[in-house]
C-alpha atoms as a PDB file:
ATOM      1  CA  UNK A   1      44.842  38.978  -7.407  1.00  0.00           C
ATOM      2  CA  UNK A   2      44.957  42.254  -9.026  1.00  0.00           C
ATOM      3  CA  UNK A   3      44.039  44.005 -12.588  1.00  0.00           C
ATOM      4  CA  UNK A   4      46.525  43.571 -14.503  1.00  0.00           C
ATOM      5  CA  UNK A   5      49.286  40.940 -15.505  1.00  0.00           C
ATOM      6  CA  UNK A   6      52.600  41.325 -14.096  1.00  0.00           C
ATOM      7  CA  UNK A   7      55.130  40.857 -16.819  1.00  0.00           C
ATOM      8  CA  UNK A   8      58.317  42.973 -16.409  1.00  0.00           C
ATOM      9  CA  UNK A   9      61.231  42.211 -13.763  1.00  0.00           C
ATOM     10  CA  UNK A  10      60.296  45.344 -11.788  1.00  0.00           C
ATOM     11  CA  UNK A  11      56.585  45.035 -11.430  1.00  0.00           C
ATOM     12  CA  UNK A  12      57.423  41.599 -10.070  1.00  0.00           C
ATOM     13  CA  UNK A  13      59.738  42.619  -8.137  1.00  0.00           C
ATOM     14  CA  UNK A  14      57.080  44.955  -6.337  1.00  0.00           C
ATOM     15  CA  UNK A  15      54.339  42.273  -6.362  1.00  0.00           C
ATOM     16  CA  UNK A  16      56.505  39.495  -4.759  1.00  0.00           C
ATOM     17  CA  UNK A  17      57.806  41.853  -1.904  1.00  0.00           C
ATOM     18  CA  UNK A  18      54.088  42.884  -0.929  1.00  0.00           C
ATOM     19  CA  UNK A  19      52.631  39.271  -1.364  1.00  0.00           C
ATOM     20  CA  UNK A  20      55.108  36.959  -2.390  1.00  0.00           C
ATOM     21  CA  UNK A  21      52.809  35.030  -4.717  1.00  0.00           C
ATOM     22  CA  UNK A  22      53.103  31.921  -6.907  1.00  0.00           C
ATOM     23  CA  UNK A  23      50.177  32.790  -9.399  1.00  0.00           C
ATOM     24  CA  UNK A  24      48.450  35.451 -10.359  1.00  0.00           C
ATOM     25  CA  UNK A  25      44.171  35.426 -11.169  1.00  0.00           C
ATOM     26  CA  UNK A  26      42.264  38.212 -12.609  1.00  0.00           C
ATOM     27  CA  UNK A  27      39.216  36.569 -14.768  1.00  0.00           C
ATOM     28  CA  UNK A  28      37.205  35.663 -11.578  1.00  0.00           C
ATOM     29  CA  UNK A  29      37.513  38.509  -9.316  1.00  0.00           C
ATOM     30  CA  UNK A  30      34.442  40.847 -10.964  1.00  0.00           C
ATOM     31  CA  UNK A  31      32.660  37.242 -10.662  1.00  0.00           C
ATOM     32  CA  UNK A  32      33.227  36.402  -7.080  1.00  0.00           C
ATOM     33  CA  UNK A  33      32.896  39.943  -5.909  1.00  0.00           C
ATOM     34  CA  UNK A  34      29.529  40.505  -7.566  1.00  0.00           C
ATOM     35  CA  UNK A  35      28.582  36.952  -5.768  1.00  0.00           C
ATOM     36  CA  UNK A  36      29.943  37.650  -2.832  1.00  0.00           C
ATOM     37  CA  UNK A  37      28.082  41.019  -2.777  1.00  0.00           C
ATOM     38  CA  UNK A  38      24.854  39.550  -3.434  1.00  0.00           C
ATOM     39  CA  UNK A  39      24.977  36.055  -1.558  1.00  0.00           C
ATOM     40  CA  UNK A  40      25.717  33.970  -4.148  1.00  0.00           C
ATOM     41  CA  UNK A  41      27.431  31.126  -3.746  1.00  0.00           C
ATOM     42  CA  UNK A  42      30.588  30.935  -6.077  1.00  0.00           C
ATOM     43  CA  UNK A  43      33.367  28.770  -7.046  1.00  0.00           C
ATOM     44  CA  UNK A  44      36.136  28.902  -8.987  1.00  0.00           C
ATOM     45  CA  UNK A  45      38.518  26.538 -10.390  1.00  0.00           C
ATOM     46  CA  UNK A  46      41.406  27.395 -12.343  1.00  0.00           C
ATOM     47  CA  UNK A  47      43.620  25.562 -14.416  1.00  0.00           C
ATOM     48  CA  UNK A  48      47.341  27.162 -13.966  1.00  0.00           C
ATOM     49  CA  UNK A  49      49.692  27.472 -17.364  1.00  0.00           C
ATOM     50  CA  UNK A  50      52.197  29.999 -16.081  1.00  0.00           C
ATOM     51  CA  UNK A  51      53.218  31.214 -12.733  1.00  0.00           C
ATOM     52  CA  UNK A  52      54.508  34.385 -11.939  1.00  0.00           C
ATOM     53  CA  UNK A  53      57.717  35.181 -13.720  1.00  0.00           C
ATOM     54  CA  UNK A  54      59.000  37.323 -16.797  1.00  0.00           C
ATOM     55  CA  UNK A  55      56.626  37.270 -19.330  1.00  0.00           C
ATOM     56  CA  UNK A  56      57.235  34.534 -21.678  1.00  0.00           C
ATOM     57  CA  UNK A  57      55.157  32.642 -23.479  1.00  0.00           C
ATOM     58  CA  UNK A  58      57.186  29.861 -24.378  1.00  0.00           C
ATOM     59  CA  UNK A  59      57.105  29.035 -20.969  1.00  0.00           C
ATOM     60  CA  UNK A  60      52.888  28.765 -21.002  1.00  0.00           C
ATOM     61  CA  UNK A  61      51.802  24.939 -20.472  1.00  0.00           C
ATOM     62  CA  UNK A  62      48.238  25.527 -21.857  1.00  0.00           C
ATOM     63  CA  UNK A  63      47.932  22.443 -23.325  1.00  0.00           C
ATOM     64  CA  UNK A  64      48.701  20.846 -19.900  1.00  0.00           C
ATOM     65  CA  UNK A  65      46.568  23.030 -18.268  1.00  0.00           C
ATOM     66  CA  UNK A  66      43.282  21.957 -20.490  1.00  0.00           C
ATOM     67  CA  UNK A  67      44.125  18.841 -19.532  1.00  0.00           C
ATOM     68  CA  UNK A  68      44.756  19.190 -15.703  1.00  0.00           C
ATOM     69  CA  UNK A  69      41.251  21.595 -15.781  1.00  0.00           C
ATOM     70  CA  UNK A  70      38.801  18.719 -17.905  1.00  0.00           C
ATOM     71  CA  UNK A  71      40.226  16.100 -15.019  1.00  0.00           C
ATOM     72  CA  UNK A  72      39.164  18.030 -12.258  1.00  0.00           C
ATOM     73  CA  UNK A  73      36.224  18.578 -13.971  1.00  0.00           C
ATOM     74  CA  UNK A  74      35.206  15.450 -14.872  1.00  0.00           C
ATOM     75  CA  UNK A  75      35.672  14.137 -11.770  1.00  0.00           C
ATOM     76  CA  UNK A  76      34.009  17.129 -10.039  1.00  0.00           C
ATOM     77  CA  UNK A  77      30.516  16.694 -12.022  1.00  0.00           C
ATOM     78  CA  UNK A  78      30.932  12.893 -11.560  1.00  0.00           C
ATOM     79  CA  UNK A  79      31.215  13.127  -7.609  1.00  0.00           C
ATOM     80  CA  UNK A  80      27.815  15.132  -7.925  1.00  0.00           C
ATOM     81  CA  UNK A  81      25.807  12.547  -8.891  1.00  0.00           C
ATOM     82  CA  UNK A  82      27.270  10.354  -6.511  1.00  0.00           C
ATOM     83  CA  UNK A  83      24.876  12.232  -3.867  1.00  0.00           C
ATOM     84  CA  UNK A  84      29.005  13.864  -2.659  1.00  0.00           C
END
């Protein structure tokens, strides 16, 4: 969504107003611009381990997030060589 994390009450504040978001991504932008520039097909899939809120890390469900990511996954890859 944008460059940079927002972590502080008042740069979410901001964000939320203009795009009321739940989530924010930054690691595949550069990716699916440079695709998208070129043709390339692209796709991305994201686990999520925290939304958009006060930064905290306490709150981070990585762990569950790993998880989440290699199910999708595994099914993903399976369903392509199913001929899907």
């Amino acid at each position: 969504s944008v460059q940079k994390v927002h972590g502080s009450e008042a740069s979410i504040r901001r964000i939320r107003e203009k795009y009321d978001p739940d989530l924010e991504s930054m690691e595949g932008a550069a990716c699916f611009y440079v695709c998208m520039l070129e043709g390339v097909p692209f796709l991305q899939i994201r686990a999520i381990s925290n939304y958009v809120e006060p930064r905290n890390r306490d709150n981070w469900e990585i762990g569950l997030a790993i998880d989440k990511l290699n199910e999708i996954l595994v099914g993903f890859f399976a369903s392509l060589g199913n001929g899907a």
